[in-house]
PDB file of N, CA and C in Angstrom:
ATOM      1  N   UNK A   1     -80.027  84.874  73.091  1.00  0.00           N
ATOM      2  CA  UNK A   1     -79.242  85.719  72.209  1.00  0.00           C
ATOM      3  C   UNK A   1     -77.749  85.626  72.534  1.00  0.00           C
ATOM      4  N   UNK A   2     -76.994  85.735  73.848  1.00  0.00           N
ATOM      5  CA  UNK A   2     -75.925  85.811  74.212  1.00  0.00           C
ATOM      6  C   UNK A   2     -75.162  84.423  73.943  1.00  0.00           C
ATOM      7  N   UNK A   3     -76.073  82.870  74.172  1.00  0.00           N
ATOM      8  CA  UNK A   3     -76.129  81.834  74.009  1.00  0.00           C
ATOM      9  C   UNK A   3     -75.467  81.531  72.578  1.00  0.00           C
ATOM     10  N   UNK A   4     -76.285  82.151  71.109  1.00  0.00           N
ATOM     11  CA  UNK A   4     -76.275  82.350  69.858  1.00  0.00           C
ATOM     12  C   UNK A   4     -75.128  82.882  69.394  1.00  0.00           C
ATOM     13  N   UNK A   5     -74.525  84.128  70.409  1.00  0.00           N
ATOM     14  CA  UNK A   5     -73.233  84.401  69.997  1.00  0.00           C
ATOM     15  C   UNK A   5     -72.062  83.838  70.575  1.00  0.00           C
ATOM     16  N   UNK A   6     -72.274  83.767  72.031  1.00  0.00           N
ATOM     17  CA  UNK A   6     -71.229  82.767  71.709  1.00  0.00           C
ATOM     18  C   UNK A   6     -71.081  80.969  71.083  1.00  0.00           C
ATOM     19  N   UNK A   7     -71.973  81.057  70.617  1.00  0.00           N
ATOM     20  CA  UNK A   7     -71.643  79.319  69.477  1.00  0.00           C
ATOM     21  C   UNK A   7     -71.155  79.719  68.475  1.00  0.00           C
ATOM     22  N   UNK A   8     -71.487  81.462  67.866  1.00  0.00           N
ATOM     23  CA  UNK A   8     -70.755  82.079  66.577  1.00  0.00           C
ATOM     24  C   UNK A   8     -69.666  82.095  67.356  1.00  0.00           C
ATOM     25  N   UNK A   9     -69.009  82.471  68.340  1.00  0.00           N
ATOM     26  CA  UNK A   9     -67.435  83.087  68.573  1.00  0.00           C
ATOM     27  C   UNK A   9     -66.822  81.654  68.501  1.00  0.00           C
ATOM     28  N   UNK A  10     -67.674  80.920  69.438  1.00  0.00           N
ATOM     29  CA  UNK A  10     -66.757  79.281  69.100  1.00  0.00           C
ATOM     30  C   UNK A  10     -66.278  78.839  67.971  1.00  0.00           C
ATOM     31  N   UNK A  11     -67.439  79.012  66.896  1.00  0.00           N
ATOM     32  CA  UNK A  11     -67.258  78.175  65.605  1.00  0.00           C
ATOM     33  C   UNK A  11     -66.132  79.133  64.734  1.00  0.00           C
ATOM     34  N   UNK A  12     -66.515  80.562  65.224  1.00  0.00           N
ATOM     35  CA  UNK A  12     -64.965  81.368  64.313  1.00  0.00           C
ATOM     36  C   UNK A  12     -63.724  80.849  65.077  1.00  0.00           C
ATOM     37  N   UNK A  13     -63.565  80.755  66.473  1.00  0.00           N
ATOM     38  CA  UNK A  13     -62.394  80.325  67.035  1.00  0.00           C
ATOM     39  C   UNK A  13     -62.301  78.812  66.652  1.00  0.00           C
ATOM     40  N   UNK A  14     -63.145  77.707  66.245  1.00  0.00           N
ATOM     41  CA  UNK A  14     -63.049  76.819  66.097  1.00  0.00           C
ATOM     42  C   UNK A  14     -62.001  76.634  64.346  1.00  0.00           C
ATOM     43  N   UNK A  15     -62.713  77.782  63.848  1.00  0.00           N
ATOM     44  CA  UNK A  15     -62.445  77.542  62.252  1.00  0.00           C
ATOM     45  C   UNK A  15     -60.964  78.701  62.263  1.00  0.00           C
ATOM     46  N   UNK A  16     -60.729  79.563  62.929  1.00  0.00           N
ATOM     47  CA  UNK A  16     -59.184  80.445  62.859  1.00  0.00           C
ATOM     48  C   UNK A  16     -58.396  79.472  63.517  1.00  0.00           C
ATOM     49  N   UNK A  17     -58.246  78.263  64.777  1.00  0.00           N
ATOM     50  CA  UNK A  17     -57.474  77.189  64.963  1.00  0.00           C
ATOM     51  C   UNK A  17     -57.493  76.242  63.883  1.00  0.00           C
ATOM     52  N   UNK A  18     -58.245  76.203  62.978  1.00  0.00           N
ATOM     53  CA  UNK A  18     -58.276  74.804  62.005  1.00  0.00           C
ATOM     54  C   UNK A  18     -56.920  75.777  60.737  1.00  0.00           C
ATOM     55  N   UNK A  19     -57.414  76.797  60.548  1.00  0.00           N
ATOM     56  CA  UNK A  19     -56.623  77.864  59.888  1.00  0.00           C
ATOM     57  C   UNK A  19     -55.210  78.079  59.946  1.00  0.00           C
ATOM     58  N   UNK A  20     -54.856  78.194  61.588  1.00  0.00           N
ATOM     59  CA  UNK A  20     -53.490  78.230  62.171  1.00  0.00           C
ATOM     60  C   UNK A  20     -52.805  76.779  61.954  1.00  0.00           C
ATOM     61  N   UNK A  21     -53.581  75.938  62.066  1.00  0.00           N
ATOM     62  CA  UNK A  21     -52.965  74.765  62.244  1.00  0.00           C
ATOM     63  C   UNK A  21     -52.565  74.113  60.881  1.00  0.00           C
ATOM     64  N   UNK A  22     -53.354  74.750  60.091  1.00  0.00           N
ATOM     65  CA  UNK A  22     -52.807  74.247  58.296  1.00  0.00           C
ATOM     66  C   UNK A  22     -51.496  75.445  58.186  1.00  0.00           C
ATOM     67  N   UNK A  23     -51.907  76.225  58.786  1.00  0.00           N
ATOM     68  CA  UNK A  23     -50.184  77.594  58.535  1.00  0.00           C
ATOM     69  C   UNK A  23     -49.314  76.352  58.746  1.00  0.00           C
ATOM     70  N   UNK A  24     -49.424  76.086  60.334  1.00  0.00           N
ATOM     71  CA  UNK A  24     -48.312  75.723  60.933  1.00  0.00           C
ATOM     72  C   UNK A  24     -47.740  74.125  60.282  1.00  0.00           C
ATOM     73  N   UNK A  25     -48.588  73.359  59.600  1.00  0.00           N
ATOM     74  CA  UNK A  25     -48.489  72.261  58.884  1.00  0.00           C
ATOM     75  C   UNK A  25     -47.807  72.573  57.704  1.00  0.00           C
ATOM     76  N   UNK A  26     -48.111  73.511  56.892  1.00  0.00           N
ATOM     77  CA  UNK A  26     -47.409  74.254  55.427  1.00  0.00           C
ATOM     78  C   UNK A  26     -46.060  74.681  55.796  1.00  0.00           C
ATOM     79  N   UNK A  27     -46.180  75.667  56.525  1.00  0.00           N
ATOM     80  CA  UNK A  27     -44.763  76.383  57.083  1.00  0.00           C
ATOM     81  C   UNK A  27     -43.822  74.811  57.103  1.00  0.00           C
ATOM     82  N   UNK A  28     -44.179  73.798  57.954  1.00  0.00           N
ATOM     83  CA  UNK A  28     -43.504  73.078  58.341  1.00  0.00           C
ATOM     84  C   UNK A  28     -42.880  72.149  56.913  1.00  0.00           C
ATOM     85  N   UNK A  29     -43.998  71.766  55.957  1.00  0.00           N
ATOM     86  CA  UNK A  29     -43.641  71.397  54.658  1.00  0.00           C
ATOM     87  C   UNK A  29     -42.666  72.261  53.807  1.00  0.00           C
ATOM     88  N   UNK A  30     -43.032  73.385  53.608  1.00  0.00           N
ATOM     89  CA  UNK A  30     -41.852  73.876  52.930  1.00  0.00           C
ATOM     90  C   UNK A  30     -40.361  73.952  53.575  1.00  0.00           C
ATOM     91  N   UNK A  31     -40.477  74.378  54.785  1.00  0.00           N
ATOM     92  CA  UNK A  31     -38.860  74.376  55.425  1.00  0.00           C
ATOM     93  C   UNK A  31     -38.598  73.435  55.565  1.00  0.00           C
ATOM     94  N   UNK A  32     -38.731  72.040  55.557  1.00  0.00           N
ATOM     95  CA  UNK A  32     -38.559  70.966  55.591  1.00  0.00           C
ATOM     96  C   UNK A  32     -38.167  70.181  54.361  1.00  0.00           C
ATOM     97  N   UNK A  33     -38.653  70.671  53.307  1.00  0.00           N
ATOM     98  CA  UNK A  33     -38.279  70.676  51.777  1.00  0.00           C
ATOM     99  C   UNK A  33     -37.024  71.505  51.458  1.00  0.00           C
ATOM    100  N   UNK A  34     -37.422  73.267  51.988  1.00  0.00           N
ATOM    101  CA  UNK A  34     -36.065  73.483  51.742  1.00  0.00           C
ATOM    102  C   UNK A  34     -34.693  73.188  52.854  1.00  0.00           C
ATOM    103  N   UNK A  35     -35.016  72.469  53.494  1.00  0.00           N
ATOM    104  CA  UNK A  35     -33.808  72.380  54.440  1.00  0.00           C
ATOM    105  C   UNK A  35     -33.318  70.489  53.207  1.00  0.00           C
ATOM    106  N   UNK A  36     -33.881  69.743  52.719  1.00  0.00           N
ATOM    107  CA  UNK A  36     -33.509  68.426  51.876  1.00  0.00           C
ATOM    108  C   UNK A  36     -32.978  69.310  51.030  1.00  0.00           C
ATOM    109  N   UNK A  37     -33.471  70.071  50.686  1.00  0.00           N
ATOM    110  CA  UNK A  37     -32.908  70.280  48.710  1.00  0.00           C
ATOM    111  C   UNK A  37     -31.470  71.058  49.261  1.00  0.00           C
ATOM    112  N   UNK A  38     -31.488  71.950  50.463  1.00  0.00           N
ATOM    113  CA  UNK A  38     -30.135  73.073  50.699  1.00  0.00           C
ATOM    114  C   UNK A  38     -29.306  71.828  51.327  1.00  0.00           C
ATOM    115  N   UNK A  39     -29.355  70.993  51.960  1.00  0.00           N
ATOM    116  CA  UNK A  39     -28.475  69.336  52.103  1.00  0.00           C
ATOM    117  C   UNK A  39     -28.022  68.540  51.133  1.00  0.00           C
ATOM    118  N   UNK A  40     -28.991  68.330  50.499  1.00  0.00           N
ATOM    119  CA  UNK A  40     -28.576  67.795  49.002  1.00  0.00           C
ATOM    120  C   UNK A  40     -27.342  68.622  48.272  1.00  0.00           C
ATOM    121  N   UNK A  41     -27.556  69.891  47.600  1.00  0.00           N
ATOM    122  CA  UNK A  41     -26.856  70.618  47.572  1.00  0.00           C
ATOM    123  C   UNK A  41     -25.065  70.735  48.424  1.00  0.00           C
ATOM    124  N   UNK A  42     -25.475  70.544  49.797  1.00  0.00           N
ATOM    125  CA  UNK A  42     -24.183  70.570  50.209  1.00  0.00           C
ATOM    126  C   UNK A  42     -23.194  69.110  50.411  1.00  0.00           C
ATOM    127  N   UNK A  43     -24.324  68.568  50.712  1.00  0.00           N
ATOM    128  CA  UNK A  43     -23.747  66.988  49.994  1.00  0.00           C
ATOM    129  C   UNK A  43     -22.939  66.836  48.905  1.00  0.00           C
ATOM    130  N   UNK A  44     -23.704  67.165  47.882  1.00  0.00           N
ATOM    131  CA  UNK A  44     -22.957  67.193  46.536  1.00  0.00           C
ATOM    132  C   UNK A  44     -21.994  67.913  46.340  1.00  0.00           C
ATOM    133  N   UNK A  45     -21.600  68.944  46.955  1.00  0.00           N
ATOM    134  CA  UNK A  45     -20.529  70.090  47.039  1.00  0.00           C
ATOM    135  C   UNK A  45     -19.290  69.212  47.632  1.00  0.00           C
ATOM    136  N   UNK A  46     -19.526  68.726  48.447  1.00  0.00           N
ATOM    137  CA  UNK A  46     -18.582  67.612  49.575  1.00  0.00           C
ATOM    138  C   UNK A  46     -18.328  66.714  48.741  1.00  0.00           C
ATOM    139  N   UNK A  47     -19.496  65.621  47.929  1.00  0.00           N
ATOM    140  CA  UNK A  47     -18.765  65.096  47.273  1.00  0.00           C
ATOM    141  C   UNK A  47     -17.424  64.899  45.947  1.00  0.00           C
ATOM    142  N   UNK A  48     -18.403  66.311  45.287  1.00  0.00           N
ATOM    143  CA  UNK A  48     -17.290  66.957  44.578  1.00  0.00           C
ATOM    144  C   UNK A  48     -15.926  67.228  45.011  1.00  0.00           C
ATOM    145  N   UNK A  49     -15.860  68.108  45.965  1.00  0.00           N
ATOM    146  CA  UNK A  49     -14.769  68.268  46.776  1.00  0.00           C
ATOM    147  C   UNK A  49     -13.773  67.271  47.115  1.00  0.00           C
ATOM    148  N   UNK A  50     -14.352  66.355  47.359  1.00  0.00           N
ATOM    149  CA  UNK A  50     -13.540  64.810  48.126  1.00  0.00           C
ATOM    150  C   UNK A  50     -12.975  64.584  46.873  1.00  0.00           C
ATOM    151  N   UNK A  51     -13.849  64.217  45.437  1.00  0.00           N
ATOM    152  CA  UNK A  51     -13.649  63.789  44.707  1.00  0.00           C
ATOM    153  C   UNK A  51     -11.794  64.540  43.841  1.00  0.00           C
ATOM    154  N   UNK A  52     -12.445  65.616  44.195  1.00  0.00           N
ATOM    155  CA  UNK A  52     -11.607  66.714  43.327  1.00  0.00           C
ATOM    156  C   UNK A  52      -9.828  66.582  44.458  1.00  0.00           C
ATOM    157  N   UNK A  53     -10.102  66.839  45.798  1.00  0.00           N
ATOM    158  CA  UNK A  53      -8.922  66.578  46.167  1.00  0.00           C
ATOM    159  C   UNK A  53      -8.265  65.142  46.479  1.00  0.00           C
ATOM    160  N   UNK A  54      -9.030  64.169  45.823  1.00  0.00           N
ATOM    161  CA  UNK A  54      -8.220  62.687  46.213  1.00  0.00           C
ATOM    162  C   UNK A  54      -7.478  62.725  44.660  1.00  0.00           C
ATOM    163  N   UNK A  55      -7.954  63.380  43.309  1.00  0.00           N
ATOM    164  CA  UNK A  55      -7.400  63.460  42.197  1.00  0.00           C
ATOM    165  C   UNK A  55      -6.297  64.309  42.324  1.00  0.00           C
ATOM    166  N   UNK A  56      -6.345  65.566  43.191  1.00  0.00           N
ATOM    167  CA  UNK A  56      -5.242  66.185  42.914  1.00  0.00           C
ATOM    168  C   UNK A  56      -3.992  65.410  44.225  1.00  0.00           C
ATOM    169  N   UNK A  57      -4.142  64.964  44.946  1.00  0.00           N
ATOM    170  CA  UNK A  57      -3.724  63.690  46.128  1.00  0.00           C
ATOM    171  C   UNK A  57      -2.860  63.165  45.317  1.00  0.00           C
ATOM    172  N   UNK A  58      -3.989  62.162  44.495  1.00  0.00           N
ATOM    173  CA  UNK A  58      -3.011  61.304  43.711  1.00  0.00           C
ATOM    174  C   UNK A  58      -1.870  61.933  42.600  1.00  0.00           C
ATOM    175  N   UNK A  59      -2.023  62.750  41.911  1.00  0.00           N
ATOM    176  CA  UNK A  59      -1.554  63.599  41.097  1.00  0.00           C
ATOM    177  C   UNK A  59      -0.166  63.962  41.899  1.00  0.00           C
ATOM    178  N   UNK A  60      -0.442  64.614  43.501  1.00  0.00           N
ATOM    179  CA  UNK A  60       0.954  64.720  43.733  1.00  0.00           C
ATOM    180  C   UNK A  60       1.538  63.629  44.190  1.00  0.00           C
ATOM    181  N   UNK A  61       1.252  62.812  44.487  1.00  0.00           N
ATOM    182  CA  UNK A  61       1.967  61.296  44.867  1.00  0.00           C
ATOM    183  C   UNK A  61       2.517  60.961  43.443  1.00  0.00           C
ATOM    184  N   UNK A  62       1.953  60.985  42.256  1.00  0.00           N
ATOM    185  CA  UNK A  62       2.577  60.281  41.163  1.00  0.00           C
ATOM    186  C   UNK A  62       3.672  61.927  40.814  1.00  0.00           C
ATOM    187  N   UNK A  63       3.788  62.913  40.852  1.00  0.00           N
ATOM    188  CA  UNK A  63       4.618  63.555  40.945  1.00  0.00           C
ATOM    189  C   UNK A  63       5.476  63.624  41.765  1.00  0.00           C
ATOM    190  N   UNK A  64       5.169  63.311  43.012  1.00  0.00           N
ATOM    191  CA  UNK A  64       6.958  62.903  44.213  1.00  0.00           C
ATOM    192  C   UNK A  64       7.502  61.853  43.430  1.00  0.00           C
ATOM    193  N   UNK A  65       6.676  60.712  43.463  1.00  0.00           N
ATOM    194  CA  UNK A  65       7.414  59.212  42.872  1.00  0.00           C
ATOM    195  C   UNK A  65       8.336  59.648  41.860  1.00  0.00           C
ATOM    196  N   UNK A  66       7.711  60.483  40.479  1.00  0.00           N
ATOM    197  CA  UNK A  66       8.397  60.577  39.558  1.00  0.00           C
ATOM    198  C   UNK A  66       9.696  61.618  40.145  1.00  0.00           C
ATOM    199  N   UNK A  67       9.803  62.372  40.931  1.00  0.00           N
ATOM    200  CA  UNK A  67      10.754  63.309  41.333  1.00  0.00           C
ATOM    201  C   UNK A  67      11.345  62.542  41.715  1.00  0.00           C
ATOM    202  N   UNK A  68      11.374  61.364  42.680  1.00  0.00           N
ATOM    203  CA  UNK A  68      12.495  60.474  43.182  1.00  0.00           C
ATOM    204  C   UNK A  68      12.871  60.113  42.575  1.00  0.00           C
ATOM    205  N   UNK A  69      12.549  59.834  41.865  1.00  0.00           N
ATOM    206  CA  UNK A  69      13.043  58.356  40.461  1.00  0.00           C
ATOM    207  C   UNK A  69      14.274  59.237  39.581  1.00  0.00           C
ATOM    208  N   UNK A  70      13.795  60.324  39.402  1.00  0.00           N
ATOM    209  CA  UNK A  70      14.482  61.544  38.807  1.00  0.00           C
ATOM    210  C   UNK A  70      15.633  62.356  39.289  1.00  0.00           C
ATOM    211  N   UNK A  71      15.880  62.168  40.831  1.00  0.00           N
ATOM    212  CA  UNK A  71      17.173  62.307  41.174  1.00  0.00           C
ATOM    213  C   UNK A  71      16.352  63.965  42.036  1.00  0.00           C
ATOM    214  N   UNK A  72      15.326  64.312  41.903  1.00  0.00           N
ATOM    215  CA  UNK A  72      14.745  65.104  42.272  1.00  0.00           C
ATOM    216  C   UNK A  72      14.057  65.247  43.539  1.00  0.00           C
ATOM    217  N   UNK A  73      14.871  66.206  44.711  1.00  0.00           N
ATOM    218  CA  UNK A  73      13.941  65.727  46.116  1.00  0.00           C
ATOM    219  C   UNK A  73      12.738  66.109  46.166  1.00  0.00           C
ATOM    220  N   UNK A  74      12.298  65.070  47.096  1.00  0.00           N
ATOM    221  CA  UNK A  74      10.436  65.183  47.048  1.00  0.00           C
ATOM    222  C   UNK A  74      10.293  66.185  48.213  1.00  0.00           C
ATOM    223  N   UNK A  75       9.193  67.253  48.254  1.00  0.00           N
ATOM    224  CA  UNK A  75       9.090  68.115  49.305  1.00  0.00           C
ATOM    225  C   UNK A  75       7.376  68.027  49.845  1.00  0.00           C
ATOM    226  N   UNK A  76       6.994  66.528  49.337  1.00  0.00           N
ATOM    227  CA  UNK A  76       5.594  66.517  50.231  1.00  0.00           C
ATOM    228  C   UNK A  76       5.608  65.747  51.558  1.00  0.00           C
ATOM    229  N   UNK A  77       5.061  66.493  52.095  1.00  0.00           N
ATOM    230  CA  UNK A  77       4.841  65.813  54.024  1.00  0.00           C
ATOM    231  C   UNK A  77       4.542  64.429  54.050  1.00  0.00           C
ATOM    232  N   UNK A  78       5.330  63.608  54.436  1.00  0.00           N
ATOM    233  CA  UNK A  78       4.785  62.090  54.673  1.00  0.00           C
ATOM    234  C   UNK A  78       4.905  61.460  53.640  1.00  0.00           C
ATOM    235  N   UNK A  79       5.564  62.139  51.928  1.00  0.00           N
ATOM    236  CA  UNK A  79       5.989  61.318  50.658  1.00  0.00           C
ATOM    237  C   UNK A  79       6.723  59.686  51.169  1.00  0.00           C
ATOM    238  N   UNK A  80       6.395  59.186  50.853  1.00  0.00           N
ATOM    239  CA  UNK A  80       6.891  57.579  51.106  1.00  0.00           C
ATOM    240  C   UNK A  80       8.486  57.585  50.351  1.00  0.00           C
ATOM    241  N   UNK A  81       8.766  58.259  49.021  1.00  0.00           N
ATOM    242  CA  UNK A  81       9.515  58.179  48.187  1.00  0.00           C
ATOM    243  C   UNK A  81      10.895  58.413  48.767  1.00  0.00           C
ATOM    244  N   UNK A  82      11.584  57.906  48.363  1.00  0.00           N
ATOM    245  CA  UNK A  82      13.139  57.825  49.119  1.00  0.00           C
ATOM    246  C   UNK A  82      14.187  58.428  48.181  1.00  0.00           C
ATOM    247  N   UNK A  83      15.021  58.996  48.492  1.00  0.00           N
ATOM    248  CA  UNK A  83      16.155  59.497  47.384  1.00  0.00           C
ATOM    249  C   UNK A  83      16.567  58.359  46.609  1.00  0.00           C
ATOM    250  N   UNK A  84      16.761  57.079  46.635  1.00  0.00           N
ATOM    251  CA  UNK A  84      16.765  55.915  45.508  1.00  0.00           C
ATOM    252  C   UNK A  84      15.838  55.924  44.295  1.00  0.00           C
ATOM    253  N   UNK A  85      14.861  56.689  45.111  1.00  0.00           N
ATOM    254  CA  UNK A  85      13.607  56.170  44.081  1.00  0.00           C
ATOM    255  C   UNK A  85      12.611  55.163  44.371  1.00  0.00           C
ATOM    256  N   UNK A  86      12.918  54.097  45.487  1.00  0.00           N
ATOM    257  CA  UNK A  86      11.607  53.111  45.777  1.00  0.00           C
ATOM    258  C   UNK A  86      10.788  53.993  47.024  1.00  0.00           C
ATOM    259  N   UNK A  87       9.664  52.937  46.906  1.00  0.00           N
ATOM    260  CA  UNK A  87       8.312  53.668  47.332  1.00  0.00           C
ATOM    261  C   UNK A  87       8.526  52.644  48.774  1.00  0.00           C
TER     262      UNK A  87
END
């Protein structure tokens, strides 16, 4: 009789570890999914970003140039543009 129960306690402890171990397999799939998709996401934010300040970059570089050329001093850090006007 004692024999009988414990092969029942085994086979429930056998089958609540088979149980835990699909948690811990799932758990691991989804955070692992959402940790790609919340990367992705910030990826794309960065790229945007880069994108967005090399346009406004260029934007003020072609605005110093034109200020030099214009008799207009340039007031960006490291402007190449010279009071003549060449670059």
């Amino acid at each position: 009789m004692k024999k009988d129960q414990l092969d029942m306690f085994r086979r429930k402890l056998e089958a609540e570890k088979e149980k835990h171990q699909n948690c811990i397999q799932e758990t691991q799939r989804i955070t692992l999914n959402g940790i790609q998709t919340g990367f992705s996401k910030v990826f794309e934010s960065l790229a945007e970003f880069s994108k967005t300040s090399l346009t406004m970059y260029n934007d003020l570089l072609t605005y110093s140039e034109n200020a030099g050329k214009n008799g207009i001093p340039s007031y960006i850090e490291g402007s190449q543009v010279e009071e003549n006007g060449s670059s």
